[in-house]
C-alpha atoms as a PDB file:
ATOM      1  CA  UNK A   1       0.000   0.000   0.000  1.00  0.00           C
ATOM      2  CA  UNK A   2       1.464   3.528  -0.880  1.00  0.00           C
ATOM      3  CA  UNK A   3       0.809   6.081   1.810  1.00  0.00           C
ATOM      4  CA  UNK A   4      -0.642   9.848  -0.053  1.00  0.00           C
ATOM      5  CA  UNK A   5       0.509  12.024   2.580  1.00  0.00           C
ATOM      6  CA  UNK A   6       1.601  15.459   1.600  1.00  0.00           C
ATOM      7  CA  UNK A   7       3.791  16.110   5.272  1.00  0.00           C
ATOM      8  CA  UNK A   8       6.335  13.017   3.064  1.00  0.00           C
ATOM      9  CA  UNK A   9       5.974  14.519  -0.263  1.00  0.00           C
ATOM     10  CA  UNK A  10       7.735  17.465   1.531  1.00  0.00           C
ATOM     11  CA  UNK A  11       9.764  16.179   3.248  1.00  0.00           C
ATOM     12  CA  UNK A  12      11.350  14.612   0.400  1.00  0.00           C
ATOM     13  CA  UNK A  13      11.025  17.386  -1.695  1.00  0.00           C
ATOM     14  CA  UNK A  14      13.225  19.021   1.312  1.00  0.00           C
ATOM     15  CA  UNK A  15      15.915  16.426   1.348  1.00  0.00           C
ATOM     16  CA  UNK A  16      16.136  15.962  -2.416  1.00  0.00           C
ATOM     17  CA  UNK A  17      16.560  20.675  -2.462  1.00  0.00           C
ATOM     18  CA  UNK A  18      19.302  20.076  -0.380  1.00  0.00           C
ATOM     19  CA  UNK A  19      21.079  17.206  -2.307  1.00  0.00           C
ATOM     20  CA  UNK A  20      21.087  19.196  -5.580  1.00  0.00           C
ATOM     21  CA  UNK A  21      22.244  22.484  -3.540  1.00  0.00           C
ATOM     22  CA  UNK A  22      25.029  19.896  -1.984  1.00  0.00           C
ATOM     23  CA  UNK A  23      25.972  18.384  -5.373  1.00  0.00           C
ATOM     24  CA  UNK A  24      25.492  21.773  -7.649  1.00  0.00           C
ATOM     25  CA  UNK A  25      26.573  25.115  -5.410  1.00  0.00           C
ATOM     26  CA  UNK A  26      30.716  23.975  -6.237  1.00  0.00           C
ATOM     27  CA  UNK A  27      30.222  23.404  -9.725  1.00  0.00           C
ATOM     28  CA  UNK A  28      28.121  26.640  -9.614  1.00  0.00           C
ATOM     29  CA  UNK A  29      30.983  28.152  -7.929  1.00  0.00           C
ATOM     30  CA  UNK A  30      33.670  27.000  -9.853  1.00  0.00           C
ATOM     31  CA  UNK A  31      31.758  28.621 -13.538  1.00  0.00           C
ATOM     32  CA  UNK A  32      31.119  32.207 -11.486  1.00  0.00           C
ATOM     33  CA  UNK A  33      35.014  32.497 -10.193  1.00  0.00           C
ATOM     34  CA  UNK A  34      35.739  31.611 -13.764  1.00  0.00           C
ATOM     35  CA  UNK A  35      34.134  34.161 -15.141  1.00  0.00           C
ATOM     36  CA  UNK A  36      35.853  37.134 -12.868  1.00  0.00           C
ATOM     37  CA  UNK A  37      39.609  38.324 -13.057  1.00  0.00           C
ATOM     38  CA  UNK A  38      42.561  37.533 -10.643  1.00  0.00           C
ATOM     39  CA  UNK A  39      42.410  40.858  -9.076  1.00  0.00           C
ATOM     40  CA  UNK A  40      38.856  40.619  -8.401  1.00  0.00           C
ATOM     41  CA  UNK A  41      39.356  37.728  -6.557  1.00  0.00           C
ATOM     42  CA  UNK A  42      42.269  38.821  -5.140  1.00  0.00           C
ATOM     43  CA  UNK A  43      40.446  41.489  -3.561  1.00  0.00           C
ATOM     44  CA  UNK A  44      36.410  39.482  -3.186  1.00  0.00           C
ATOM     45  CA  UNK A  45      37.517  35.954  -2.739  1.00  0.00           C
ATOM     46  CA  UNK A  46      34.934  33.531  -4.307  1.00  0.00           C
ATOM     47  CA  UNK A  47      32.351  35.191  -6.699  1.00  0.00           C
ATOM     48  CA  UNK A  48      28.529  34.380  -6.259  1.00  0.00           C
ATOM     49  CA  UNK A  49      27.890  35.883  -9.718  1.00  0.00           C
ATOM     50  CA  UNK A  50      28.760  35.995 -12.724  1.00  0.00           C
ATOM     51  CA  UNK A  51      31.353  38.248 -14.355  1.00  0.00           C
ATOM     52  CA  UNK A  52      32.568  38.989 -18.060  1.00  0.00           C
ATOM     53  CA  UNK A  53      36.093  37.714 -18.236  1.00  0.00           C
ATOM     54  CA  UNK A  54      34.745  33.984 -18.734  1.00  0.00           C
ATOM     55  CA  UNK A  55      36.288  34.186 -22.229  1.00  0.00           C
ATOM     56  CA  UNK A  56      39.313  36.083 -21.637  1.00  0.00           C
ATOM     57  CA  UNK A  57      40.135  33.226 -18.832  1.00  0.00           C
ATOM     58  CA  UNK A  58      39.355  30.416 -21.414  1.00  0.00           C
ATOM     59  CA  UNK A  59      41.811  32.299 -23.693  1.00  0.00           C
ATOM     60  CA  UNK A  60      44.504  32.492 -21.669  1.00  0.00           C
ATOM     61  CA  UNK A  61      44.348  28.856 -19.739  1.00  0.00           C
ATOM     62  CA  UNK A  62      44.456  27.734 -23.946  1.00  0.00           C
ATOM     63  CA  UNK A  63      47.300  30.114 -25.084  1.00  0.00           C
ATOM     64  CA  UNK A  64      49.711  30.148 -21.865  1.00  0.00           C
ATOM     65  CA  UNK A  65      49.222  26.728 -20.834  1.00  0.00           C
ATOM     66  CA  UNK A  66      49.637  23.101 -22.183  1.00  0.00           C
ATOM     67  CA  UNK A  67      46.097  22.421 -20.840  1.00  0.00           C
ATOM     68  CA  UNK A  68      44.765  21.614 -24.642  1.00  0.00           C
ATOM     69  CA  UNK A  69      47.477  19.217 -25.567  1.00  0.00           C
ATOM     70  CA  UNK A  70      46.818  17.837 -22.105  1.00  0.00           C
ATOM     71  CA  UNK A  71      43.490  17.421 -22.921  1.00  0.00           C
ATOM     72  CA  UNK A  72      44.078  15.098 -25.871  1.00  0.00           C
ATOM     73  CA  UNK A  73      46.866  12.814 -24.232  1.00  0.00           C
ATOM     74  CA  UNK A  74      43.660  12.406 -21.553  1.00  0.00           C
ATOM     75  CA  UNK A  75      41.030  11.685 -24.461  1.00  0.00           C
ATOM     76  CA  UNK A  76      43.189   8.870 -26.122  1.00  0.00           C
ATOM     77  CA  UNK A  77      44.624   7.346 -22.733  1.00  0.00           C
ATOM     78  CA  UNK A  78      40.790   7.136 -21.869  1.00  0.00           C
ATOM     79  CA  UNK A  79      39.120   5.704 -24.972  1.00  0.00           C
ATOM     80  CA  UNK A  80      42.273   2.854 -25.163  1.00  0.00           C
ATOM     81  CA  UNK A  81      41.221   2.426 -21.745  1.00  0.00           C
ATOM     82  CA  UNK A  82      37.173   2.571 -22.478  1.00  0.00           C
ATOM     83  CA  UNK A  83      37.787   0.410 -25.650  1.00  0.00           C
ATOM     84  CA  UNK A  84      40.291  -2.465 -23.763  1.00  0.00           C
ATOM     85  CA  UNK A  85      38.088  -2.817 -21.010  1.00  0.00           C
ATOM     86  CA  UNK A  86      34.650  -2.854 -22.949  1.00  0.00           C
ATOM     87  CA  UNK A  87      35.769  -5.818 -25.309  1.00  0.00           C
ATOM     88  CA  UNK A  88      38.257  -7.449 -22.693  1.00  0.00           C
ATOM     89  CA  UNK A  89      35.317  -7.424 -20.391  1.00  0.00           C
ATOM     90  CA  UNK A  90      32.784  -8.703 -23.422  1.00  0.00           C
ATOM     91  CA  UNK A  91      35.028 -11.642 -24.242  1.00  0.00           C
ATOM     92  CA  UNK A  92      36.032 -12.992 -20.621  1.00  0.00           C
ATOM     93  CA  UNK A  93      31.886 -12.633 -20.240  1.00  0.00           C
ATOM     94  CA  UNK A  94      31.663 -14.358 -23.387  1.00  0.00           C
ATOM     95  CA  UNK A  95      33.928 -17.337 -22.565  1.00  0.00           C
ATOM     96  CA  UNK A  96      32.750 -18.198 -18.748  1.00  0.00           C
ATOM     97  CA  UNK A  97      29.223 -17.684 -19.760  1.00  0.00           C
ATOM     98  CA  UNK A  98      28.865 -20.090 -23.411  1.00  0.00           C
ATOM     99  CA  UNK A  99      31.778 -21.969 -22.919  1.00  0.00           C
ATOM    100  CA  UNK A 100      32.180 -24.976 -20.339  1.00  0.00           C
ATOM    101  CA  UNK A 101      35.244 -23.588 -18.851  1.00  0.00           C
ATOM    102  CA  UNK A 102      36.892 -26.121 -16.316  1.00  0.00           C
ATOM    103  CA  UNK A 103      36.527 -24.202 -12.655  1.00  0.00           C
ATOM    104  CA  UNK A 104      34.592 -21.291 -14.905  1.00  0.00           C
ATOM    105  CA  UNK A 105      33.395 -20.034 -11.688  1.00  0.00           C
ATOM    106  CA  UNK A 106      36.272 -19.884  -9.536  1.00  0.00           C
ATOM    107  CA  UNK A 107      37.866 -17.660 -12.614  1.00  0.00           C
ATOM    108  CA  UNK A 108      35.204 -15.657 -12.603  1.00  0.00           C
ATOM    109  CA  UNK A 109      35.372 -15.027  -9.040  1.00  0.00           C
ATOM    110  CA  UNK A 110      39.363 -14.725  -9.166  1.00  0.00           C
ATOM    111  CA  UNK A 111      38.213 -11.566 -11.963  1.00  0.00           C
ATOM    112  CA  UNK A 112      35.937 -10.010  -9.532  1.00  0.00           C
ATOM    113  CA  UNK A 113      38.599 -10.519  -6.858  1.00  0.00           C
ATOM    114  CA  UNK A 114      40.828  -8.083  -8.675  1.00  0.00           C
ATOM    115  CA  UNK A 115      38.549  -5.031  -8.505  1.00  0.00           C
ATOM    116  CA  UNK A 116      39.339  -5.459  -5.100  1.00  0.00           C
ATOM    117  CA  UNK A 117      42.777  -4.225  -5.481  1.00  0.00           C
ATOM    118  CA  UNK A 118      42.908  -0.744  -7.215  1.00  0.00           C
ATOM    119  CA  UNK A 119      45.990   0.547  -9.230  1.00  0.00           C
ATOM    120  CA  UNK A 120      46.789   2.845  -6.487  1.00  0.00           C
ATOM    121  CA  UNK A 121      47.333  -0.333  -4.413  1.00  0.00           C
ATOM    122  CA  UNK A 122      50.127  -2.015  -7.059  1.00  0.00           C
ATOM    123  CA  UNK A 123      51.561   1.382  -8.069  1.00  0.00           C
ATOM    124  CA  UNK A 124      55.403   0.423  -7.368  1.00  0.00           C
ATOM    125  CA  UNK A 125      54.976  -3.300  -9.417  1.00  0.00           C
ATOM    126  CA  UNK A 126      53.078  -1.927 -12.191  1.00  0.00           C
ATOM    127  CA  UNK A 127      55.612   0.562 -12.390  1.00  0.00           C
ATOM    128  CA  UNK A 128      58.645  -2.278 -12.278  1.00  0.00           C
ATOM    129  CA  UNK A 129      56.849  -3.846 -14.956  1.00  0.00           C
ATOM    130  CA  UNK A 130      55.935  -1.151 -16.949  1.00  0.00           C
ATOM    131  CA  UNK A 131      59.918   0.103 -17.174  1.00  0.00           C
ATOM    132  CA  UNK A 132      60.778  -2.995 -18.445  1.00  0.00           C
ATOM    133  CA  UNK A 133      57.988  -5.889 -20.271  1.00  0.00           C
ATOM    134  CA  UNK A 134      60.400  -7.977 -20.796  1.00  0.00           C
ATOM    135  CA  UNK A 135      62.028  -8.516 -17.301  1.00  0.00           C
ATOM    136  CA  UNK A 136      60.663 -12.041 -17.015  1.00  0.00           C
ATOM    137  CA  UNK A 137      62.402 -12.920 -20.589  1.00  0.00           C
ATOM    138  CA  UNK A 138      65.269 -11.730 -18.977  1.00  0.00           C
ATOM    139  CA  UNK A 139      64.795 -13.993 -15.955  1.00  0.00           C
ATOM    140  CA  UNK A 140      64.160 -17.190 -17.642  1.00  0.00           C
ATOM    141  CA  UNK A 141      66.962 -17.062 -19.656  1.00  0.00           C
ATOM    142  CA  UNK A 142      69.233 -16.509 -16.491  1.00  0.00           C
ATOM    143  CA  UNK A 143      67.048 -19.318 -14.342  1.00  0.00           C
ATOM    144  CA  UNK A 144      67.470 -21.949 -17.298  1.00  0.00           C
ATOM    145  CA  UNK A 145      71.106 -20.828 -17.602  1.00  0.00           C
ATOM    146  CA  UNK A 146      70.706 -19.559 -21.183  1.00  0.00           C
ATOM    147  CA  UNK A 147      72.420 -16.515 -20.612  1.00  0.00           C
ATOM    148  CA  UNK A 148      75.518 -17.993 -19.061  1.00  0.00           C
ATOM    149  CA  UNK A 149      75.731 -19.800 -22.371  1.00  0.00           C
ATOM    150  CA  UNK A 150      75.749 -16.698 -24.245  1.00  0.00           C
ATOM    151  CA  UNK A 151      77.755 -14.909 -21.818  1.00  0.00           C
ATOM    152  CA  UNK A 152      80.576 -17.708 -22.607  1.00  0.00           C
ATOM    153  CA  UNK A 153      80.178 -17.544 -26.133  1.00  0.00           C
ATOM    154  CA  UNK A 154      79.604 -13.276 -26.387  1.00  0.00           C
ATOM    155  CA  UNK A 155      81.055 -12.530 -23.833  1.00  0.00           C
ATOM    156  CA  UNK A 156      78.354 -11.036 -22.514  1.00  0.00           C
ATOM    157  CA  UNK A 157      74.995 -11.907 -21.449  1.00  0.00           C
ATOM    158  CA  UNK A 158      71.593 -10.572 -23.209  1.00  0.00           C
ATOM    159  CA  UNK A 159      69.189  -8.107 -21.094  1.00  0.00           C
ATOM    160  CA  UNK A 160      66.533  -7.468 -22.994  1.00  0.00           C
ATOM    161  CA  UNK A 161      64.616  -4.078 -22.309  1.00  0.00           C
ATOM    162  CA  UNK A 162      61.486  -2.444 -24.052  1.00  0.00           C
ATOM    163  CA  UNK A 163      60.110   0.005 -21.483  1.00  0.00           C
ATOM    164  CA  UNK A 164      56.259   1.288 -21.466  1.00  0.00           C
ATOM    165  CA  UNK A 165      57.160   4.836 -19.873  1.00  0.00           C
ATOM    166  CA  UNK A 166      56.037   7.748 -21.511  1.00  0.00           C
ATOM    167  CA  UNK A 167      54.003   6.341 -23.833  1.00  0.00           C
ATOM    168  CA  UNK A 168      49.696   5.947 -24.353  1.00  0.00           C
ATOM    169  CA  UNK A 169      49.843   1.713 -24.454  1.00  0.00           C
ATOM    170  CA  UNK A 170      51.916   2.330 -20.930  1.00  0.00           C
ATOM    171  CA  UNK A 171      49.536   4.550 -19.232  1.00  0.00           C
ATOM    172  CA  UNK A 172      46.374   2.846 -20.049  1.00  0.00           C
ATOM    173  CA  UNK A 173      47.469  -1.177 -19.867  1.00  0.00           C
ATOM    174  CA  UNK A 174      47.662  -1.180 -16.296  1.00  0.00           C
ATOM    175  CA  UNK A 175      43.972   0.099 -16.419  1.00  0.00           C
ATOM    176  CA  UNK A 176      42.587  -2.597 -19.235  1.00  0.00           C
ATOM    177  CA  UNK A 177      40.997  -4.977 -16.899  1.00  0.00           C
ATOM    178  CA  UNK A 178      37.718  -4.544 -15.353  1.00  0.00           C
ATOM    179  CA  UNK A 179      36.378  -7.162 -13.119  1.00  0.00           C
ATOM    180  CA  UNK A 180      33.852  -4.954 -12.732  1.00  0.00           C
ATOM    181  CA  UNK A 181      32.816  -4.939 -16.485  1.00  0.00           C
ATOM    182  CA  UNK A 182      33.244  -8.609 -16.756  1.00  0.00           C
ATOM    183  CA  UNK A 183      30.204  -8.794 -13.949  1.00  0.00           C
ATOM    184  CA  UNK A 184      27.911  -6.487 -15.582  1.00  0.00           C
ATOM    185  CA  UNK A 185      28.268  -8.627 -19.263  1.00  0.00           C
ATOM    186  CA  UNK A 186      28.284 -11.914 -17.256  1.00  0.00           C
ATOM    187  CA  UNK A 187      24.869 -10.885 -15.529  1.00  0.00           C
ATOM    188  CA  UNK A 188      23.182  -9.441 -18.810  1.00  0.00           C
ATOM    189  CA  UNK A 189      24.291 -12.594 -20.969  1.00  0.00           C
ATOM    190  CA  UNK A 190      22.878 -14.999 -18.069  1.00  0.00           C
ATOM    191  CA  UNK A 191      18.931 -12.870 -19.388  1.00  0.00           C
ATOM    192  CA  UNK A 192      19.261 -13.974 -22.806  1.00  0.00           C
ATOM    193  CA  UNK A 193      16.802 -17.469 -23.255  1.00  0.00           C
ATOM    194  CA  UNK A 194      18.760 -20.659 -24.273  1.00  0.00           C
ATOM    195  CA  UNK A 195      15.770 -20.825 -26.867  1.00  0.00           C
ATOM    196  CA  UNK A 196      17.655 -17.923 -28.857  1.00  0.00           C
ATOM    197  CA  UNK A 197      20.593 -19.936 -28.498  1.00  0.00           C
ATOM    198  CA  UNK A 198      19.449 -23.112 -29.438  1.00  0.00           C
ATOM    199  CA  UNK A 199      17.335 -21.895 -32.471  1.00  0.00           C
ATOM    200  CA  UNK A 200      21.143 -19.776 -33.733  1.00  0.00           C
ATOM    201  CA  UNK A 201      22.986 -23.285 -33.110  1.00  0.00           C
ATOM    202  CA  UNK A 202      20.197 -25.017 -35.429  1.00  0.00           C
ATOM    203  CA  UNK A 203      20.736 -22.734 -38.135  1.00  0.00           C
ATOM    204  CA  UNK A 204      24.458 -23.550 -38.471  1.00  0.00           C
ATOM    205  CA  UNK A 205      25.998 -20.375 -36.653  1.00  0.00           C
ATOM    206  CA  UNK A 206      28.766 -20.878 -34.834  1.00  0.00           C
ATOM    207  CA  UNK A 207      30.109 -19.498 -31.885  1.00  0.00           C
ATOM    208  CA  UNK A 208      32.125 -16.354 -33.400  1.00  0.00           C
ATOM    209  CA  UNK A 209      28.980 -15.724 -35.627  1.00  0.00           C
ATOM    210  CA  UNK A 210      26.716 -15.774 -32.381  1.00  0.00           C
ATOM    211  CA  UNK A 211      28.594 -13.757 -31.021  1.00  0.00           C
ATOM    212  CA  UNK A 212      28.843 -11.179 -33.701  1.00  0.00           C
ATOM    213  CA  UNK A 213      25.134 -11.591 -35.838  1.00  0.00           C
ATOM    214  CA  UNK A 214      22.986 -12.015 -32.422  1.00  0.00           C
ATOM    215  CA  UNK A 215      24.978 -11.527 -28.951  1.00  0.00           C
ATOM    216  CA  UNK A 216      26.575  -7.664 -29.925  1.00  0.00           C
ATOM    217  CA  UNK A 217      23.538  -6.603 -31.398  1.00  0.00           C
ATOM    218  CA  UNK A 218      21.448  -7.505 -28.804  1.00  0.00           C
ATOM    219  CA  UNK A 219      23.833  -5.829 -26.164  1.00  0.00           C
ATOM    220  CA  UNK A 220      24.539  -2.574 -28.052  1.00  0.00           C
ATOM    221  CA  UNK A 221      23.237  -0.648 -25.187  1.00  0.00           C
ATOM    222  CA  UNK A 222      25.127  -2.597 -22.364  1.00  0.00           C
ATOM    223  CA  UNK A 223      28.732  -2.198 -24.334  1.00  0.00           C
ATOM    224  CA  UNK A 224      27.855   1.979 -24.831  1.00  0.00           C
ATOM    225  CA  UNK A 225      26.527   2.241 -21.230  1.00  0.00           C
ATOM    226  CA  UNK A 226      29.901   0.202 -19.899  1.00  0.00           C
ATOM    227  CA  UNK A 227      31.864   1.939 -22.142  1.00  0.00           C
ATOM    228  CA  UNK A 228      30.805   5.566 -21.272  1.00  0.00           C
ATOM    229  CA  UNK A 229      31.847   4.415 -17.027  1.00  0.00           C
ATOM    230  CA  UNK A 230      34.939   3.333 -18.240  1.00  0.00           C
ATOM    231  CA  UNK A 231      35.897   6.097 -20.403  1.00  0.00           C
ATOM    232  CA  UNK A 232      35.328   8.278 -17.364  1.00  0.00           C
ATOM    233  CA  UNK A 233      37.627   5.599 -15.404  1.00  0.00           C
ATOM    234  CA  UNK A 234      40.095   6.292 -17.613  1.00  0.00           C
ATOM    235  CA  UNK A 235      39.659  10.464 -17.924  1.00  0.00           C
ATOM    236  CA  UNK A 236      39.410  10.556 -14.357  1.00  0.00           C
ATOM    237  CA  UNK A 237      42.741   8.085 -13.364  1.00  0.00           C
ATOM    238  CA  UNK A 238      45.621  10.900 -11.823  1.00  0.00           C
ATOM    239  CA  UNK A 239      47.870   8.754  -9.678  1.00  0.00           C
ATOM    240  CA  UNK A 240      49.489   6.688 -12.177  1.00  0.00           C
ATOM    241  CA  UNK A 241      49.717   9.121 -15.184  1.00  0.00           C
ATOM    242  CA  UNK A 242      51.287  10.856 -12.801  1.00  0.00           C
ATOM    243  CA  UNK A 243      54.069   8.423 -12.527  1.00  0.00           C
ATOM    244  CA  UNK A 244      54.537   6.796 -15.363  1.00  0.00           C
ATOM    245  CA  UNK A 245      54.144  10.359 -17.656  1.00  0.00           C
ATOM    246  CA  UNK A 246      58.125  11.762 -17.073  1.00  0.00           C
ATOM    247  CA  UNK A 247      57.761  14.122 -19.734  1.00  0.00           C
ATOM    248  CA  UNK A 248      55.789  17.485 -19.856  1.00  0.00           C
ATOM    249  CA  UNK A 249      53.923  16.243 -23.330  1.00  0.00           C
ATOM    250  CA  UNK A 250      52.927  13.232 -22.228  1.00  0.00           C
ATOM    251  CA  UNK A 251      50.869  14.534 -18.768  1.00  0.00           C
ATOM    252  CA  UNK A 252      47.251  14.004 -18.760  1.00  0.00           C
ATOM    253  CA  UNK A 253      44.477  17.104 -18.564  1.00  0.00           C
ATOM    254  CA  UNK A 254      43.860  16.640 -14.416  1.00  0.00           C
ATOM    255  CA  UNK A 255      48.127  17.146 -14.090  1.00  0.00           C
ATOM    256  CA  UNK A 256      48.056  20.011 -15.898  1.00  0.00           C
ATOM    257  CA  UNK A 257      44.659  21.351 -13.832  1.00  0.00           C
ATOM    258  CA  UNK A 258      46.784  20.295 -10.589  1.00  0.00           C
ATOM    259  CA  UNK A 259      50.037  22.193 -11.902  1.00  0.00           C
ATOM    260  CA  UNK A 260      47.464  25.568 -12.943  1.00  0.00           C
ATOM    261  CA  UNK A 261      46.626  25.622  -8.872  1.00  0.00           C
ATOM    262  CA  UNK A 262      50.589  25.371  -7.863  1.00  0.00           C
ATOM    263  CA  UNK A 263      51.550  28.267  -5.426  1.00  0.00           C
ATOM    264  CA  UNK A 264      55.020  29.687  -6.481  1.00  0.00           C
ATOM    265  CA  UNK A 265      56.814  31.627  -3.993  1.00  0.00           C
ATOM    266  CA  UNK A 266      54.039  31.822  -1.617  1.00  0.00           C
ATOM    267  CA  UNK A 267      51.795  33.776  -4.326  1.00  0.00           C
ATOM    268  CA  UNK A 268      47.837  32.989  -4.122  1.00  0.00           C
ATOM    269  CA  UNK A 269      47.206  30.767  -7.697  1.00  0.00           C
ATOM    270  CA  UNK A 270      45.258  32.229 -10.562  1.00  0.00           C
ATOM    271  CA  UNK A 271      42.075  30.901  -9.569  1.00  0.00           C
ATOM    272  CA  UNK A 272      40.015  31.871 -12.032  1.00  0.00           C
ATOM    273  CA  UNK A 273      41.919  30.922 -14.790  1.00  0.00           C
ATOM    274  CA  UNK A 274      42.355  27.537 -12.649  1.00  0.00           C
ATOM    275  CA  UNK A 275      38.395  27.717 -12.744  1.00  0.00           C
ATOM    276  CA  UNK A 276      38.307  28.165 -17.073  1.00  0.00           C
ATOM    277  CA  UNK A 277      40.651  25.397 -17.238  1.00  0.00           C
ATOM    278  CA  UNK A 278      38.426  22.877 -14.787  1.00  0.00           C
ATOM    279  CA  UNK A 279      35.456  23.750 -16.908  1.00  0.00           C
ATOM    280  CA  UNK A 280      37.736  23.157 -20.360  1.00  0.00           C
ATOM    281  CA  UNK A 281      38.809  19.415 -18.698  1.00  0.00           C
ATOM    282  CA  UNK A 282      34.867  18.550 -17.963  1.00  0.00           C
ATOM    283  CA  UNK A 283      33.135  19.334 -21.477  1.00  0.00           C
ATOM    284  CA  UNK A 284      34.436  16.517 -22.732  1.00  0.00           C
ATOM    285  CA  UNK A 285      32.829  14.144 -20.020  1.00  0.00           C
ATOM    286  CA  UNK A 286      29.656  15.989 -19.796  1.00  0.00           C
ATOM    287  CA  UNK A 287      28.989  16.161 -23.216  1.00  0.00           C
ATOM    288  CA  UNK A 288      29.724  12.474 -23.796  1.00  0.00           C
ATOM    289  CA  UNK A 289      27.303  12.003 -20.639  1.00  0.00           C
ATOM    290  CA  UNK A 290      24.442  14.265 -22.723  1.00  0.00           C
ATOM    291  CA  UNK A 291      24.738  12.587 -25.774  1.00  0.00           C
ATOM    292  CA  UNK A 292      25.012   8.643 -24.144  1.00  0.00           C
ATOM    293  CA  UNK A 293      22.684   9.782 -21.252  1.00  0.00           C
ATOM    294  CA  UNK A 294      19.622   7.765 -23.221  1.00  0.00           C
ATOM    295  CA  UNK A 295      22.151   4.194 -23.740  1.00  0.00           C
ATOM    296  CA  UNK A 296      23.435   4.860 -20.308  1.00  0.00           C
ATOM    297  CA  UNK A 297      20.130   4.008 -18.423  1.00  0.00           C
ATOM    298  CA  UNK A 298      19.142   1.190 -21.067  1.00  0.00           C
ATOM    299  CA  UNK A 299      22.445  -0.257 -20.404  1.00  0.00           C
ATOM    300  CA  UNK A 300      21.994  -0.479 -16.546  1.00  0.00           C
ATOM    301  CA  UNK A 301      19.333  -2.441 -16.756  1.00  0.00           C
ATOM    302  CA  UNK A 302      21.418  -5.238 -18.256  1.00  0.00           C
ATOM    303  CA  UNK A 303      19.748  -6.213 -20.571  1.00  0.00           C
ATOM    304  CA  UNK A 304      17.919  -5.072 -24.158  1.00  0.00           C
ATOM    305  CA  UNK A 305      13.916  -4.391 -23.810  1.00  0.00           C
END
């Protein structure tokens, strides 16, 4: 039975005001400071409305900073990252859930295990083995006493060395798995009726044609939806860019908004034009939000209606 009492309809109304006054008065804050000059703030603080040097601040955060190249380093680290996990996640579903994978279950559980353990956490290994891939080469041949072979006949042993720093495939690998995405495929493939699959298997199609004619069609709107979180995974990761990005070029958009807000010999930072370039580093997101907003809520509800 649903209660029609007006005292809860305000009350809601009440508590749902002050969540969007919560959620929206920084946001709202950060476009008004934007939009005012350094020695306004210098001398106001924090703006409440709006002011007409929005596009002078814009102007100079693109013209005396490397926030723009910045900004595309981000978009391509986080579409590798978007695009590895989405199909990575797809196939591993793929596999446990129409193949008869020996301990299929305990894999799938050792995948979910490893959401438990964020990059932050693994930071110092990932960086070991992003310096050098092909360490463990290098260790076999010692271990099965190749290289003292060599050695004998060089001279010298081999070392082997092909390092992942500074580069896009380095700073989003780390980042391709998603445990996460691997549950949400697993669960919507586990809705689709065994009749569909039965009558495909009658007609002649194979697995790999399932899979392409029938299963990604009838998830379109779980691989956008999964693949719009993930992209903002990716746009959002700062810690490891961070380390693995030695060269100014190859920093991400949120290092660059980080270095903008850097106090130099005790000097209060440019605010505003911090402000411009925070709302230059979110159009991206929020327009990809706007324009996936309607796949984004088919796609959470796992499955295709």
């Amino acid at each position: 039975m649903i209660e029609n009492s007006k005292n809860i309809d305000r009350v809601a109304s009440i508590i749902l005001f002050m969540g969007m006054v919560f959620v929206l008065l920084p946001i709202y804050l950060v476009i008004t400071t934007a939009t005012h000059s350094y020695e306004t703030f210098l001398q106001e603080g924090l703006q409440y409305f709006p002011g007409p040097e929005l596009i002078n601040n814009l102007r100079s955060v693109m013209e005396n900073t490397n926030l723009v190249p910045q900004i595309g380093n981000s978009i391509i680290i986080a579409l590798m990252s978007a695009t590895g996990k989405t199909a990575f996640s797809f196939l591993a579903a793929f596999g446990i859930v129409y193949f008869r994978v020996r301990y299929g279950t305990v894999i799938f559980f050792l995948i979910l295990m490893s959401t438990m353990v964020p990059l932050d956490l693994r930071i110092v290994a990932s960086y070991e083995v992003a310096s050098n891939i092909l360490a463990p080469l290098n260790t076999l041949l010692n271990v099965f006493g190749i290289n003292a072979l060599i050695s004998a006949v060089r001279g010298a042993p081999v070392f082997l060395e092909l390092s992942l720093i500074d580069t896009y495939f380095g700073m989003a690998a780390p980042i391709l798995a998603s445990g996460t995405g691997t549950f949400l495929f697993r669960q919507s493939f586990k809705t689709i009726p065994p009749s569909l699959i039965n009558a495909a298997t009658m007609d002649g199609a194979g697995p790999i044609r399932f899979m392409i004619d029938i299963l990604l069609p009838i998830s379109k709107t779980s691989i956008i939806s999964l693949f719009v979180l993930m992209f903002m995974g990716g746009w959002n990761q700062y810690m490891w860019p961070l380390v693995v990005a030695s060269k100014p070029e190859m920093e991400t958009a949120l290092i660059g908004l980080v270095k903008l807000s850097t106090v130099v010999d005790g000097a209060t930072p440019d605010y505003p034009m911090v402000m411009a370039g925070a709302i230059l580093v979110n159009i991206i997101p929020i327009l990809m939000i706007v324009v996936m907003q309607k796949y984004i809520v088919k796609g959470l509800t796992l499955s295709e209606k």
